[in-house]
C-alpha atoms as a PDB file:
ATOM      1  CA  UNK A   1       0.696 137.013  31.527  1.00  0.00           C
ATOM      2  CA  UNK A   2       3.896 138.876  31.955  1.00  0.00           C
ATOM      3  CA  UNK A   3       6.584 136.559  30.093  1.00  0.00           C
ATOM      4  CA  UNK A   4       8.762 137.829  27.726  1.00  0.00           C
ATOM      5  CA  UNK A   5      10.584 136.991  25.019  1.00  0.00           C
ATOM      6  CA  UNK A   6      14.563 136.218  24.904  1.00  0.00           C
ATOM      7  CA  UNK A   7      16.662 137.824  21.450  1.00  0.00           C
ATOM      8  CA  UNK A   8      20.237 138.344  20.656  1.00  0.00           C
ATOM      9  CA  UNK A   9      20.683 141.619  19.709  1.00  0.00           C
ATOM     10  CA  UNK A  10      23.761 142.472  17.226  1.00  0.00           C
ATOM     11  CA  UNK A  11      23.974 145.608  15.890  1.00  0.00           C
ATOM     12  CA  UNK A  12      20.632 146.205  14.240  1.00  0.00           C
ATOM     13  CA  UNK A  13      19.759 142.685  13.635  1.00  0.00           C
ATOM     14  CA  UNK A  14      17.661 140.813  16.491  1.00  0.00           C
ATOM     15  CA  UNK A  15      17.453 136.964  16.977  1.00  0.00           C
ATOM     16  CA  UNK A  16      14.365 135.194  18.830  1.00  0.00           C
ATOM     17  CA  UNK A  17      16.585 132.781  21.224  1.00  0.00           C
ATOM     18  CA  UNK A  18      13.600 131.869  23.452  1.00  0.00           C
ATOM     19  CA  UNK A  19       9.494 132.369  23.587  1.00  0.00           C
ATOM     20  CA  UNK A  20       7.566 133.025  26.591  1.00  0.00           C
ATOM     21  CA  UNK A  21      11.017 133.391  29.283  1.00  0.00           C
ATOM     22  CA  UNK A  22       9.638 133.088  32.749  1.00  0.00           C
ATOM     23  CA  UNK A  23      12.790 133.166  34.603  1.00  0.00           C
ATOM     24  CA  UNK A  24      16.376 133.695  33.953  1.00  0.00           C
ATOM     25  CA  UNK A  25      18.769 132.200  36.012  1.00  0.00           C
ATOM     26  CA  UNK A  26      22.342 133.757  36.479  1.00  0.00           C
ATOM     27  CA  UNK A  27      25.048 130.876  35.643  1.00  0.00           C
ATOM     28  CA  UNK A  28      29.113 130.743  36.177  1.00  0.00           C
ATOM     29  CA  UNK A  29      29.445 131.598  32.029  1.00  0.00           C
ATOM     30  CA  UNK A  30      26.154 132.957  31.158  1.00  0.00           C
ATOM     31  CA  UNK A  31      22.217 132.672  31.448  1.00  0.00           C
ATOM     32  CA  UNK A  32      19.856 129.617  31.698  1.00  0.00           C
ATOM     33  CA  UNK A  33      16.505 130.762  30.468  1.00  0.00           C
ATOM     34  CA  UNK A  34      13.063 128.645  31.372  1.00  0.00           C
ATOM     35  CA  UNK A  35       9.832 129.256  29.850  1.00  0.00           C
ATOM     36  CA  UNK A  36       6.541 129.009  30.989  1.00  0.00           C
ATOM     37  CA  UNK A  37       6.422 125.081  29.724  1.00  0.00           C
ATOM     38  CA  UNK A  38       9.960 124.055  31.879  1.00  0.00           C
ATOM     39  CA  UNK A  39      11.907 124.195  28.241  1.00  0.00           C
ATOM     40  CA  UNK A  40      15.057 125.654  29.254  1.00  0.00           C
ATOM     41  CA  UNK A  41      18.063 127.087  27.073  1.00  0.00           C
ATOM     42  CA  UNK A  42      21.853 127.903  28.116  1.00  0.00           C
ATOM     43  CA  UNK A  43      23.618 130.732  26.461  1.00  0.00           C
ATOM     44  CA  UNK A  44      26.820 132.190  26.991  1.00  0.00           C
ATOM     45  CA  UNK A  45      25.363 135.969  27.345  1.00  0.00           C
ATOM     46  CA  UNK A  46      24.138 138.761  29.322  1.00  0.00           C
ATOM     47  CA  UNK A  47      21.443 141.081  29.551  1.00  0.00           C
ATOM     48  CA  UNK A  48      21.639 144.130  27.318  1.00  0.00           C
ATOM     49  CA  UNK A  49      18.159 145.294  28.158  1.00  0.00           C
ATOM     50  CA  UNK A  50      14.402 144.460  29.742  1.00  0.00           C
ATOM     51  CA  UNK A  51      11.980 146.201  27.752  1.00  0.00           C
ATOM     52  CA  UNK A  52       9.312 144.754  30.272  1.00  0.00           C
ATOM     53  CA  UNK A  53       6.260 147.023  28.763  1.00  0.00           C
ATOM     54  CA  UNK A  54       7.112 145.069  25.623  1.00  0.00           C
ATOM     55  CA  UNK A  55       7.772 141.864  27.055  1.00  0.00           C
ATOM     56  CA  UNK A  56      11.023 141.801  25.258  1.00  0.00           C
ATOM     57  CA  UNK A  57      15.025 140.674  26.773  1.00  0.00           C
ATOM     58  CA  UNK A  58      17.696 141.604  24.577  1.00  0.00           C
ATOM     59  CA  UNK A  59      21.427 139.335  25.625  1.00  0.00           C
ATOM     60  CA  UNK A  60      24.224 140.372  24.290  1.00  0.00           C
ATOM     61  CA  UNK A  61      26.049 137.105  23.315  1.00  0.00           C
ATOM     62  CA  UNK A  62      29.686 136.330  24.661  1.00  0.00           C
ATOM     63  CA  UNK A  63      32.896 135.400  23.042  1.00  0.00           C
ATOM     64  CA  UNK A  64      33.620 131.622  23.793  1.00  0.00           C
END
């Protein structure tokens, strides 16, 4: 399997947002992530970094 899993990374600190991401969809004030299972989660962020060797997407969350 090659999902990964979706964090919010601030500073040092990192915050699971979403388990086994399978696509991530590109939306007018952020990202829609989907899983494997359909589940899918809005956040008003973008990508900071694909660490795809450790199945691992760190957003960067945006002011509101």
């Amino acid at each position: 399997m090659c999902e990964a899993n979706a964090y919010i990374r601030s500073g040092q600190q990192e915050e699971l947002i979403l388990e086994n991401v399978d696509r991530i969809i590109p939306v007018g004030d952020g990202l829609l992530l989907e899983d494997i299972f359909g589940h899918r989660k809005h956040i008003k962020a973008r990508i900071q970094e694909l660490s795809l060797v450790d199945h691992k997407i760190y957003l960067e969350k945006l002011e509101d």
